[in-house]
C-alpha atoms as a PDB file:
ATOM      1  CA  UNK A   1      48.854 -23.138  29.593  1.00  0.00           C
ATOM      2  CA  UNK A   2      48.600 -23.382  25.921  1.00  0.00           C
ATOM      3  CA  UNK A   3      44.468 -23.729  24.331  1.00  0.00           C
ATOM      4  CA  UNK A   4      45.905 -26.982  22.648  1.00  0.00           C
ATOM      5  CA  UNK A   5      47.072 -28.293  25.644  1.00  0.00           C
ATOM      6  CA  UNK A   6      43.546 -28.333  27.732  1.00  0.00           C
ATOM      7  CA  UNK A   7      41.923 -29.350  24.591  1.00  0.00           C
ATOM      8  CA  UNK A   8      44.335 -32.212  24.254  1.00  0.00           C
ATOM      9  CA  UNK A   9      44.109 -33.439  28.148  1.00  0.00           C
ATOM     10  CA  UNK A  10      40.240 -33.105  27.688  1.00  0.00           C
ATOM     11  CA  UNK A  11      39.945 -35.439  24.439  1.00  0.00           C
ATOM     12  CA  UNK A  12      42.159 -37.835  26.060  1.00  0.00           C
ATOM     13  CA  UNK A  13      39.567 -37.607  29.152  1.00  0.00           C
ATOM     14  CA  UNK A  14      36.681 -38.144  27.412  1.00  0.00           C
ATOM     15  CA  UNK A  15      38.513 -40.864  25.345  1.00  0.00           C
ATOM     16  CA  UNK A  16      39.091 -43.098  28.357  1.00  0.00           C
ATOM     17  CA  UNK A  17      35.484 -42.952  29.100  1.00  0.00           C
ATOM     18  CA  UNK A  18      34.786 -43.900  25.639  1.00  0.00           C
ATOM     19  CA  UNK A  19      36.723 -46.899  26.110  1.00  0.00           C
ATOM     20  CA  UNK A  20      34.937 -47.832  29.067  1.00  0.00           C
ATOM     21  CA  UNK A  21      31.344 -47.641  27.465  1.00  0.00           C
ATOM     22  CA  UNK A  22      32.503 -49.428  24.449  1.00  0.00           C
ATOM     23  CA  UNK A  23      34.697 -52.211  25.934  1.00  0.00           C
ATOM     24  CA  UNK A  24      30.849 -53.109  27.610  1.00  0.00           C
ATOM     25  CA  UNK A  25      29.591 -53.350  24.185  1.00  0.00           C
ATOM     26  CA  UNK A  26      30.787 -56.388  23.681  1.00  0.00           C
ATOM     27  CA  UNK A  27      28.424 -57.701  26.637  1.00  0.00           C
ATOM     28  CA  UNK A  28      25.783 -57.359  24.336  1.00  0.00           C
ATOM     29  CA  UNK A  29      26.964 -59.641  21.415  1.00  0.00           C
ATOM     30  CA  UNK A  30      28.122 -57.083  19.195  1.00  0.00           C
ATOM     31  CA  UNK A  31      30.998 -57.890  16.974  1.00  0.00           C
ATOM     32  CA  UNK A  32      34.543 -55.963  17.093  1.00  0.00           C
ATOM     33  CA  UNK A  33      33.316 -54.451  13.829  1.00  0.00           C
ATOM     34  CA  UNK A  34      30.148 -53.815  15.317  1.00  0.00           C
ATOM     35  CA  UNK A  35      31.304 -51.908  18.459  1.00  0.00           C
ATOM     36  CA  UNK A  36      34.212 -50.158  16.336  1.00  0.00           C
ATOM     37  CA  UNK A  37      31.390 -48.942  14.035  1.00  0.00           C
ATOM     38  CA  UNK A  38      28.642 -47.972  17.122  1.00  0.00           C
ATOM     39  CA  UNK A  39      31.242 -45.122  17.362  1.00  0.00           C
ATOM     40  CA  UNK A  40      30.774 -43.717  14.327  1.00  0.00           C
ATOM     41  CA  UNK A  41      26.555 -44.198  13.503  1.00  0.00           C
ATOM     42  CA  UNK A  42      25.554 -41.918  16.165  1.00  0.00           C
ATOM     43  CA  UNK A  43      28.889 -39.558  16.140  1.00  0.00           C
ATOM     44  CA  UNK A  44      28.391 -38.865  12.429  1.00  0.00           C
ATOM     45  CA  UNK A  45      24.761 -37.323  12.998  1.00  0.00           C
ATOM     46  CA  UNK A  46      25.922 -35.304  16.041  1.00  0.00           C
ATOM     47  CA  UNK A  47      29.088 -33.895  14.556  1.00  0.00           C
ATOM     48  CA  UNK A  48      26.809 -32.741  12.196  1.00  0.00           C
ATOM     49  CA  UNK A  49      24.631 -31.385  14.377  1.00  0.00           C
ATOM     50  CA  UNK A  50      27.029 -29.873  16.249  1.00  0.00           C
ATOM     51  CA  UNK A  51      28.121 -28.052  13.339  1.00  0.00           C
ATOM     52  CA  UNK A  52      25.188 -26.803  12.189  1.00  0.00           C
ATOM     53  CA  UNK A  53      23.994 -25.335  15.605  1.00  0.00           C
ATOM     54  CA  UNK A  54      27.609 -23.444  15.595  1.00  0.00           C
ATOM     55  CA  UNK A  55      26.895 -22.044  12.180  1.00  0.00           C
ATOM     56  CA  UNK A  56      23.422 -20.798  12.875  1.00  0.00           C
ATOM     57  CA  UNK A  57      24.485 -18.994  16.162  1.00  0.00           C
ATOM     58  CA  UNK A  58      27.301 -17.045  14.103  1.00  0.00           C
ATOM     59  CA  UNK A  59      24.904 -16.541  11.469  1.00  0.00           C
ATOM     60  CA  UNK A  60      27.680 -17.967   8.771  1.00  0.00           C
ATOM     61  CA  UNK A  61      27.520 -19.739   5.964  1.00  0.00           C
ATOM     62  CA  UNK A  62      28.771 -23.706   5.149  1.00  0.00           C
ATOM     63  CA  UNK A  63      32.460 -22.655   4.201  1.00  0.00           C
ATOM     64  CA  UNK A  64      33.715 -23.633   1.089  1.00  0.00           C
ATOM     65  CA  UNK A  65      35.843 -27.051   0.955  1.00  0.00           C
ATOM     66  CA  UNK A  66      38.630 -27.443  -2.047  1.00  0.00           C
ATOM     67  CA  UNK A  67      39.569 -31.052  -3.214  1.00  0.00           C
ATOM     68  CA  UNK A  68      42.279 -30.840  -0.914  1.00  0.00           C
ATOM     69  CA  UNK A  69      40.258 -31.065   1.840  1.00  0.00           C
ATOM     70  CA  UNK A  70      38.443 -34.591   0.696  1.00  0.00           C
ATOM     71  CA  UNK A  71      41.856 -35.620   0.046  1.00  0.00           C
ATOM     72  CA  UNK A  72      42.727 -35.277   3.727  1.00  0.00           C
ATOM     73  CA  UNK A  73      39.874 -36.153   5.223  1.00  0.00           C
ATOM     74  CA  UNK A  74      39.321 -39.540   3.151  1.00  0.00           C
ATOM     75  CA  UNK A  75      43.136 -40.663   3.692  1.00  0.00           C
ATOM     76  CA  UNK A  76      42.560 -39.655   7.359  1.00  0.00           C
ATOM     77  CA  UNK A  77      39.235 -41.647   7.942  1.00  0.00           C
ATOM     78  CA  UNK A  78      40.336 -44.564   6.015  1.00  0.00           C
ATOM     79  CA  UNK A  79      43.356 -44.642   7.913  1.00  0.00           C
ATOM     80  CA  UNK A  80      42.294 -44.913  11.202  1.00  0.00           C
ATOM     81  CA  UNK A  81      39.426 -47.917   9.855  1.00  0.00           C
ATOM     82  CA  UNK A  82      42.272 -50.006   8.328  1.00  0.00           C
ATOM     83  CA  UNK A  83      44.442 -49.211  11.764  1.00  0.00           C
ATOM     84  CA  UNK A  84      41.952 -50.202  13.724  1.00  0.00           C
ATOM     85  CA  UNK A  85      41.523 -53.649  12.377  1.00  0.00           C
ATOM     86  CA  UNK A  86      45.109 -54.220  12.542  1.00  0.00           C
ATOM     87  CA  UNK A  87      44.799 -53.888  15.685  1.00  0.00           C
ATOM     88  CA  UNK A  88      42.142 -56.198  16.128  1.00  0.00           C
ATOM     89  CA  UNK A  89      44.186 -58.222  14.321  1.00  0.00           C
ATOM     90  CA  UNK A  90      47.106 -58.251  16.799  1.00  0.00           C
ATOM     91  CA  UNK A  91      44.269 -60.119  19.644  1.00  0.00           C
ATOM     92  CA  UNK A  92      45.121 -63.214  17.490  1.00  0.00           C
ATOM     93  CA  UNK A  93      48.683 -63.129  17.925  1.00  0.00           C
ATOM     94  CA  UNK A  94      50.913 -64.960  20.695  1.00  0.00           C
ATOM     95  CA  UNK A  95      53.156 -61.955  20.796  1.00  0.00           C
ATOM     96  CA  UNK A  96      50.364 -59.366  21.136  1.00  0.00           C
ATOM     97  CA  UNK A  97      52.201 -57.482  23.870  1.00  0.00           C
ATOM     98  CA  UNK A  98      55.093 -56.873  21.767  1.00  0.00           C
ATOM     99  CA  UNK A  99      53.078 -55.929  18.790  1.00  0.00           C
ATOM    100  CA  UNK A 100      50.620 -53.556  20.421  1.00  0.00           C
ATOM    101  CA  UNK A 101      53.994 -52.206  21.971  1.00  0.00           C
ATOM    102  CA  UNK A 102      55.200 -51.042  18.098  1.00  0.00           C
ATOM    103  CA  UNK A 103      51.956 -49.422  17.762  1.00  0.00           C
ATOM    104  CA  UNK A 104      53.080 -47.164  20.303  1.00  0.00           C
ATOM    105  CA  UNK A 105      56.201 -45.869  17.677  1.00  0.00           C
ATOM    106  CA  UNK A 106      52.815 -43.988  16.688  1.00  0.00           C
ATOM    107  CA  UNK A 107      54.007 -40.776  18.035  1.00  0.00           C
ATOM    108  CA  UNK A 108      57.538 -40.558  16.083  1.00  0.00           C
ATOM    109  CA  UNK A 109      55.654 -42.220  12.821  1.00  0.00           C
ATOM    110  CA  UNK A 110      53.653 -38.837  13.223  1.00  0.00           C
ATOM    111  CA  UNK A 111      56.644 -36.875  13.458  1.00  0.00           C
ATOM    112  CA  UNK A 112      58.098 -38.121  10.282  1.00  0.00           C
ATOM    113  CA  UNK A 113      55.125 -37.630   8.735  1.00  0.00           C
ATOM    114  CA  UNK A 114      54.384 -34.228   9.819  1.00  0.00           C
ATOM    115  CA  UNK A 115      57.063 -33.047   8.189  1.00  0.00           C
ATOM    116  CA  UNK A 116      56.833 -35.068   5.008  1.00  0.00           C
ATOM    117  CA  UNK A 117      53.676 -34.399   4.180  1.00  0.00           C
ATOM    118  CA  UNK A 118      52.527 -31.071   5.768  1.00  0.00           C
ATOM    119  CA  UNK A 119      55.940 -29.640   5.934  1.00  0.00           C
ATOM    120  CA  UNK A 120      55.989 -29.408   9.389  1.00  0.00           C
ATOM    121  CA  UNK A 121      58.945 -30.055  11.253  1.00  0.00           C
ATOM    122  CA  UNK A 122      58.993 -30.804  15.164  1.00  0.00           C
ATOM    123  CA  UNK A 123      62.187 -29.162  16.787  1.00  0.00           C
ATOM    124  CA  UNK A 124      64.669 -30.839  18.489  1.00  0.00           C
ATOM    125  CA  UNK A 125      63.277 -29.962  21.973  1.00  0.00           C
ATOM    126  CA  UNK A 126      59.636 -32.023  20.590  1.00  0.00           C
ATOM    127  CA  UNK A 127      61.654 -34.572  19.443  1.00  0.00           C
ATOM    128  CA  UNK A 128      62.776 -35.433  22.351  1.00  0.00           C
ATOM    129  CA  UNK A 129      59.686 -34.834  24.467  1.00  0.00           C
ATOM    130  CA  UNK A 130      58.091 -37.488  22.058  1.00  0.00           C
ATOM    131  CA  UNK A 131      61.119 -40.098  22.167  1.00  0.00           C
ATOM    132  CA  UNK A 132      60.658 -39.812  26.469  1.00  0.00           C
ATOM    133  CA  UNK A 133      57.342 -40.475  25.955  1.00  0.00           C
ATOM    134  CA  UNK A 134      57.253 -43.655  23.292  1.00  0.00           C
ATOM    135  CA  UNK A 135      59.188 -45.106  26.033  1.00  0.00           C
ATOM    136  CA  UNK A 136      57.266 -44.402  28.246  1.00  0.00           C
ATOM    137  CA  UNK A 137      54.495 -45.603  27.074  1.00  0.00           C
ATOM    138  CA  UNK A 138      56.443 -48.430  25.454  1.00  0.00           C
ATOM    139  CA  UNK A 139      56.790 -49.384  29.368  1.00  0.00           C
ATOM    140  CA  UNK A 140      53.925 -49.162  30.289  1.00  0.00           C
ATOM    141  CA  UNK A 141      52.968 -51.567  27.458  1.00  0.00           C
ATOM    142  CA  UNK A 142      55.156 -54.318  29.162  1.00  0.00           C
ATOM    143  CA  UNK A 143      53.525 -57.412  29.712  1.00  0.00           C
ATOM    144  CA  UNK A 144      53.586 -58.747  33.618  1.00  0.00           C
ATOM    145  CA  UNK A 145      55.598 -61.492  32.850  1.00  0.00           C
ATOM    146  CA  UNK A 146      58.620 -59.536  30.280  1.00  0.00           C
ATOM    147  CA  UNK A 147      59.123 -59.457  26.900  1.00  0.00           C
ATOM    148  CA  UNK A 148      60.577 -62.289  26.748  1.00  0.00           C
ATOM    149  CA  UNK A 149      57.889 -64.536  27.780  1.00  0.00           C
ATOM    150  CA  UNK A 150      55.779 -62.747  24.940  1.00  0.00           C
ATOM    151  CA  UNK A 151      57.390 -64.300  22.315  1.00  0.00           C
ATOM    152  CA  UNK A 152      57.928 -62.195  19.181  1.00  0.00           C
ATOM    153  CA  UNK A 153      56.707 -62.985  15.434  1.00  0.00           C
ATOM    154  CA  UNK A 154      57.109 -60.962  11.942  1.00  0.00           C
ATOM    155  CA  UNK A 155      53.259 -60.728  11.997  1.00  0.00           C
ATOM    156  CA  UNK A 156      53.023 -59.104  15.014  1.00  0.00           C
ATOM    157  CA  UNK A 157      55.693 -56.280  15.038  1.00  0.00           C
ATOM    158  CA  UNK A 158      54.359 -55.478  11.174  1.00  0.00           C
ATOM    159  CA  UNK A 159      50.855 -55.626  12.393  1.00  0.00           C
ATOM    160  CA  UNK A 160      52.070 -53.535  15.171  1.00  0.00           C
ATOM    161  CA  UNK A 161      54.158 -50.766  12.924  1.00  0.00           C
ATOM    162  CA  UNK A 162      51.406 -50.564  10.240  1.00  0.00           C
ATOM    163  CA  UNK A 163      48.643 -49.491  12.875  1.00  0.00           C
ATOM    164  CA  UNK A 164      50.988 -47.128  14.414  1.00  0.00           C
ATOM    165  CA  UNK A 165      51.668 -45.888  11.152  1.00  0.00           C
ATOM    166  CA  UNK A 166      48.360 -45.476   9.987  1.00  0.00           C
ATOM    167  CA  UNK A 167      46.632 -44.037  13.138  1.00  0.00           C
ATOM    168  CA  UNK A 168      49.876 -41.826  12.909  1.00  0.00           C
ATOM    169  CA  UNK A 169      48.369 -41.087   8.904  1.00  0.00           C
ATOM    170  CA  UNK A 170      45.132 -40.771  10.616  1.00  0.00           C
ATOM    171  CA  UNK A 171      46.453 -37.700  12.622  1.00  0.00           C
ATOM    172  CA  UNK A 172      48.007 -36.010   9.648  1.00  0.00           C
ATOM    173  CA  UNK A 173      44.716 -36.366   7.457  1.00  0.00           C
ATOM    174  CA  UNK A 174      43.051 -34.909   9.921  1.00  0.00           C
ATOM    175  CA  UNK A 175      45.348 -32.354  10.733  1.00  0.00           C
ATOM    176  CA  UNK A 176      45.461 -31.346   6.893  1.00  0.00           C
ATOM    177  CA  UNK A 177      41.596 -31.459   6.490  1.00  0.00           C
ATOM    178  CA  UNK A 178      41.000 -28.640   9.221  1.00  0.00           C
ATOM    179  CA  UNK A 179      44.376 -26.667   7.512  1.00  0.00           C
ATOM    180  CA  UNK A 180      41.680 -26.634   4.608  1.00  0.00           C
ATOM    181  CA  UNK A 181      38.496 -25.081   5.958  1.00  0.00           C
ATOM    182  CA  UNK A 182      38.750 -21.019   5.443  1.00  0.00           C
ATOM    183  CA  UNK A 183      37.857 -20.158   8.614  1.00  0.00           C
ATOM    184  CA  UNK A 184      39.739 -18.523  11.648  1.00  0.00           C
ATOM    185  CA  UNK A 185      37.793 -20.569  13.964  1.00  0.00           C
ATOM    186  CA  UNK A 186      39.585 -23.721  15.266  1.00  0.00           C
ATOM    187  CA  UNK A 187      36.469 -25.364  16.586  1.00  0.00           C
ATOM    188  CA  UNK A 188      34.249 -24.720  13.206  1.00  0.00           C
ATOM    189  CA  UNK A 189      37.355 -26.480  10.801  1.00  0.00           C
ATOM    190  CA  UNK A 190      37.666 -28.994  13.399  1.00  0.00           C
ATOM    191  CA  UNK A 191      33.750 -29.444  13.147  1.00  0.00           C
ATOM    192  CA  UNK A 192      33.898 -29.038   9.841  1.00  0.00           C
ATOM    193  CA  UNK A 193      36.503 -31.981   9.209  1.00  0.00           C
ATOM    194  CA  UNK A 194      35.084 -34.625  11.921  1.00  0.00           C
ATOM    195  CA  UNK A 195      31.277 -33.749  10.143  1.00  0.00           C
ATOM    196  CA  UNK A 196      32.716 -34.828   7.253  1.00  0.00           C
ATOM    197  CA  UNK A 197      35.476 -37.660   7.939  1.00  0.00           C
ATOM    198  CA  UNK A 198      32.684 -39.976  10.329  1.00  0.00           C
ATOM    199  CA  UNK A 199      30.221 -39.572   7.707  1.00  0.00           C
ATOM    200  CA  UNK A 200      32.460 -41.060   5.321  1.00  0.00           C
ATOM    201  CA  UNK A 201      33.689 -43.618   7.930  1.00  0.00           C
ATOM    202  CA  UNK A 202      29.586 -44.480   9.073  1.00  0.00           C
ATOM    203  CA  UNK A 203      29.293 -45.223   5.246  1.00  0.00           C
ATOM    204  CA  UNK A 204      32.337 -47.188   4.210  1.00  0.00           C
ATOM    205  CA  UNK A 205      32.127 -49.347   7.388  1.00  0.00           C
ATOM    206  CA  UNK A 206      27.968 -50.039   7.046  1.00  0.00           C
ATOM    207  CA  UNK A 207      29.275 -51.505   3.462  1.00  0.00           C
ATOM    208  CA  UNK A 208      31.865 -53.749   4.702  1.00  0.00           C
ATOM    209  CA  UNK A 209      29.300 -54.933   7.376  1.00  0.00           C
ATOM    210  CA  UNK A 210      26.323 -55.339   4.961  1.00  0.00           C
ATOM    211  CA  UNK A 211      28.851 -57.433   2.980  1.00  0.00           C
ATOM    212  CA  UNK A 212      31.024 -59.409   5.326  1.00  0.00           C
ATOM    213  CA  UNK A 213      28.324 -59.088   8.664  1.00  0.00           C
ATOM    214  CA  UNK A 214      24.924 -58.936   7.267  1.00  0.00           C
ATOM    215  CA  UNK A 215      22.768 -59.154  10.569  1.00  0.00           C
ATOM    216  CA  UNK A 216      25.552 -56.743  12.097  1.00  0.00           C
ATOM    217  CA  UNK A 217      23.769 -53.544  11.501  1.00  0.00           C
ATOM    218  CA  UNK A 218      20.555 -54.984  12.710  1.00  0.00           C
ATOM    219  CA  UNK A 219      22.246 -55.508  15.833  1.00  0.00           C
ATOM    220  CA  UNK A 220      23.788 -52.589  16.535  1.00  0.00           C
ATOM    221  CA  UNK A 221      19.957 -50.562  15.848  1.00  0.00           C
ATOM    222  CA  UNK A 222      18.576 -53.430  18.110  1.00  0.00           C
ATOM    223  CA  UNK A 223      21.084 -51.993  21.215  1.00  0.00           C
ATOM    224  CA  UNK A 224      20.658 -48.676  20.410  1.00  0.00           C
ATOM    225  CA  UNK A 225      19.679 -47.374  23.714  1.00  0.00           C
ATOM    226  CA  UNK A 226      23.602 -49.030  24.950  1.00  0.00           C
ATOM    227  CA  UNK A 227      25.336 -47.333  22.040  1.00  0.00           C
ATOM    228  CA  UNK A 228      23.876 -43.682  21.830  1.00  0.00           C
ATOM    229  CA  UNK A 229      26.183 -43.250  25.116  1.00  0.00           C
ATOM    230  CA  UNK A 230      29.488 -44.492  23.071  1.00  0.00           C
ATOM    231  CA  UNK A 231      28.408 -42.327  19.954  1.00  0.00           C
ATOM    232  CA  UNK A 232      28.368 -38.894  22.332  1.00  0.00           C
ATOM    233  CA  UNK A 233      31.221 -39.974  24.296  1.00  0.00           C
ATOM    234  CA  UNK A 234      33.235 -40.469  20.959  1.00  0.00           C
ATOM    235  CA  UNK A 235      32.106 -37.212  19.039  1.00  0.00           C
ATOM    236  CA  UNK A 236      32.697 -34.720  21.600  1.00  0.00           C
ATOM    237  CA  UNK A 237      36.507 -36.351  22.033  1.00  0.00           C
ATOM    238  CA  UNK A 238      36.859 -36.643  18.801  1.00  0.00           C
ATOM    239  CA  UNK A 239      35.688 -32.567  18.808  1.00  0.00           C
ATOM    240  CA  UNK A 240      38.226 -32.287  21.004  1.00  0.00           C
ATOM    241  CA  UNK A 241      41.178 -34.197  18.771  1.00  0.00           C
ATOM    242  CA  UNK A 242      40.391 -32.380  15.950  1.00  0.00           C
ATOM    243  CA  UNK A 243      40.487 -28.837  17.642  1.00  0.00           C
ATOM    244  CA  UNK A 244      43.980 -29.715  19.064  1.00  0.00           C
ATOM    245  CA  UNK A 245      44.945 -30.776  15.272  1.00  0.00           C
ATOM    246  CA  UNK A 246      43.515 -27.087  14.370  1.00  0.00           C
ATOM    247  CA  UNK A 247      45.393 -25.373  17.079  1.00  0.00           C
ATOM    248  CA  UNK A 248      48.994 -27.538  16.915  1.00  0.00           C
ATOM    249  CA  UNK A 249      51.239 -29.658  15.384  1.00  0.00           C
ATOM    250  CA  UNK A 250      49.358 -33.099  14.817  1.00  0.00           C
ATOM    251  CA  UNK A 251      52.948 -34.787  16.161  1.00  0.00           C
ATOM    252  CA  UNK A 252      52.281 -32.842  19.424  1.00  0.00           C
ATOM    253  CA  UNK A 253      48.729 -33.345  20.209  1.00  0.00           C
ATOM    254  CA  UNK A 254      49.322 -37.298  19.942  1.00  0.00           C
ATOM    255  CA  UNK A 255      52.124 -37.506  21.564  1.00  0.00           C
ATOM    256  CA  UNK A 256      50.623 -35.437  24.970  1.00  0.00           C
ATOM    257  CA  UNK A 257      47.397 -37.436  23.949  1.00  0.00           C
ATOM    258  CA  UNK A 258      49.357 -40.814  25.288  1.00  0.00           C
ATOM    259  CA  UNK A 259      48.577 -39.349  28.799  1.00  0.00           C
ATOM    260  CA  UNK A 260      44.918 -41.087  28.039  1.00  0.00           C
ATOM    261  CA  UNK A 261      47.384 -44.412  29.228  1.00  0.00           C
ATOM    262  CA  UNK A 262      47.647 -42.613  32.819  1.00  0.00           C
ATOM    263  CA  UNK A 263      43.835 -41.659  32.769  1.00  0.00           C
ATOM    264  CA  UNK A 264      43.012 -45.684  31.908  1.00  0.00           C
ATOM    265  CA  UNK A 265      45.360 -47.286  34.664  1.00  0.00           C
ATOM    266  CA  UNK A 266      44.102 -44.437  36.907  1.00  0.00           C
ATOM    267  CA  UNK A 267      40.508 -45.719  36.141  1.00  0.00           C
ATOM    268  CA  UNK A 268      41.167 -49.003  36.209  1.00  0.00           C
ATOM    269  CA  UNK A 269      42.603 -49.080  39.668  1.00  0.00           C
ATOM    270  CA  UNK A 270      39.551 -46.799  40.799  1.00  0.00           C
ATOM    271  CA  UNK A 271      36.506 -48.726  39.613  1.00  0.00           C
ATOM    272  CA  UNK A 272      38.343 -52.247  39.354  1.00  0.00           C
ATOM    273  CA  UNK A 273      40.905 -51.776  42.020  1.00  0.00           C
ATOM    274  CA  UNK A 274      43.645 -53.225  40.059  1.00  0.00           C
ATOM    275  CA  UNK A 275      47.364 -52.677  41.567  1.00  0.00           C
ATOM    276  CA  UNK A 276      50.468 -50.784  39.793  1.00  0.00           C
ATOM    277  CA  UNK A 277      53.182 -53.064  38.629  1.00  0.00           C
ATOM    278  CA  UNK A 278      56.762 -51.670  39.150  1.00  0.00           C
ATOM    279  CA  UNK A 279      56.986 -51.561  35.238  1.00  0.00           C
ATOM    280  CA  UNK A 280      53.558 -49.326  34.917  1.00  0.00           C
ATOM    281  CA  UNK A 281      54.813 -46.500  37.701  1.00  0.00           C
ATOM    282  CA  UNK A 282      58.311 -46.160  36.128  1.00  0.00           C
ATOM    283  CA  UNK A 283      56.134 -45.851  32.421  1.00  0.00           C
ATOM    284  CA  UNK A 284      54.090 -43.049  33.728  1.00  0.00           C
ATOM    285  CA  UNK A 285      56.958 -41.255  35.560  1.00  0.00           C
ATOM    286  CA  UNK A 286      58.637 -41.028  31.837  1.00  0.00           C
ATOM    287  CA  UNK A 287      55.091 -40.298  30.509  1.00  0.00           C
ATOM    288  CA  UNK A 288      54.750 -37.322  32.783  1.00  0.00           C
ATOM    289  CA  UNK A 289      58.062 -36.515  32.711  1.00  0.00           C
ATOM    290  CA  UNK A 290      57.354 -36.217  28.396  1.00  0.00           C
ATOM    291  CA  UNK A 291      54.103 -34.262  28.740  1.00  0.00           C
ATOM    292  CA  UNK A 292      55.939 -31.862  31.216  1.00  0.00           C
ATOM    293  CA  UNK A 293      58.695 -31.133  28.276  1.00  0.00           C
ATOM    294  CA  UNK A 294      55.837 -30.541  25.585  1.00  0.00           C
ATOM    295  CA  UNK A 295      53.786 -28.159  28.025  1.00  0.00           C
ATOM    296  CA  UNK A 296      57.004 -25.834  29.189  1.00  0.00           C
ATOM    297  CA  UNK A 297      59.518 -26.281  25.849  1.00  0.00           C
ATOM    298  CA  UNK A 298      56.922 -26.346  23.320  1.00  0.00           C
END
């Protein structure tokens, strides 16, 4: 099996567990934006640190980063910020189902993207791996009681494209920023680019909160203790994203990354014993059926 494979299975791993230590955030009386942004305070720091303990043991100096790098990395992190809170949007939305659904058109967006902006293409083989798995995951999106009950509304299906695009952006900004580092190494550009990319995230995010939420910040150092666990949990999969966007094809990694969908139902029917609709089993059979195509045709 590939490198960028078991790196990708592992971030997804560790990203489901992420998810489960945040979603508990909220518990405390942190805001979305102050839960989204107890992933980056203490995952900046330790990205960093992370990178300079690698450094030291290989005795190397900080490599050199071009403009093209920033360029990458700053489209990438801002990306995934603005994605984020159209997604938070969608929660407000009668047809959230069916909007969350479009976000899941993130794989292809990344596709098209690949290609247009890192010259990149994904082969016909890919391209269908990826299509099995939207729908997949697309079904496994289903609401219990249909589509149709969910209603559908402008807002939500743009709300729903534009974070798919932009977390799809996300992937190629990130992908591009560790194609900039000059260094053979896959895990030092990938620590290069997530040092550098959560910094700029803990920054930009801390502004918006000190503007919009001014006793946010206060509250997040106030539950430090709770959010220390989300900040490892997200930097070592994010460590793990940003290898797999070193080693591969940024349309590849996300779309085998959707099999974080199986490791969340798979949790949640182990810790809150929740049952499998008819709708769910069928989405993960295509899901697994899509991440069998990328591992053997890829």
């Amino acid at each position: 099996m590939d490198l960028w494979v078991i790196v990708t299975l592992g971030a997804a791993a560790v990203q489901t567990v992420r998810f489960m230590l945040q979603k508990r955030l909220r518990g405390l009386g942190l805001s979305t934006a102050g839960a989204t942004f107890s992933r980056f305070v203490f995952a900046a720091p330790l990205a960093a640190a992370g990178l300079a303990a690698l450094l030291a043991i290989r005795g190397e100096a900080l490599p050199g980063l071009t403009p093209a790098f920033w360029a990458h990395a700053a489209t990438g992190g801002l990306a995934q910020i603005i994605a984020t809170f159209a997604t938070v949007a969608l929660f407000s939305e009668r047809s959230f189902a069916v909007g969350m659904a479009f976000t899941k058109t993130e794989a292809i967006q990344v596709a098209a993207f690949s290609a247009l902006l890192l010259g990149e293409p994904v082969s016909a083989p890919g391209m269908a791996a990826i299509a099995v798995g939207v729908l997949g995951v697309i079904a496994l999106s289903r609401p219990p009681g249909g589509w149709r009950g969910a209603g559908v509304s402008y807002r939500a299906l743009g709300l729903g494209l534009l974070a798919g695009g932009l977390f799809g952006l996300s992937a190629i900004g990130y992908r591009g920023a560790t194609l900039q580092v000059d260094n053979a190494d896959p895990l030092l550009r990938a620590l290069m680019a997530l040092s550098c990319v959560t910094a700029m995230q803990t920054l930009a995010m801390a502004a918006w909160m000190a503007w919009r939420e001014p006793g946010e910040l206060a509250r997040v150092a106030r539950t430090w203790t709770s959010v220390l666990p989300v900040g490892v949990a997200g930097v070592l999969g994010s460590a793990g994203w940003f290898t797999a966007f070193a080693l591969q094809n940024a349309a590849y990694v996300r779309s085998l990354g959707q099999v974080e969908l199986i490791f969340s139902i798979l949790a949640s029917m182990l810790v809150f014993k929740e049952k499998l609709r008819a709708a769910e089993i069928f989405g993960m059979a295509l899901l697994l059926v899509s991440i069998l195509m990328l591992v053997l045709l890829i």
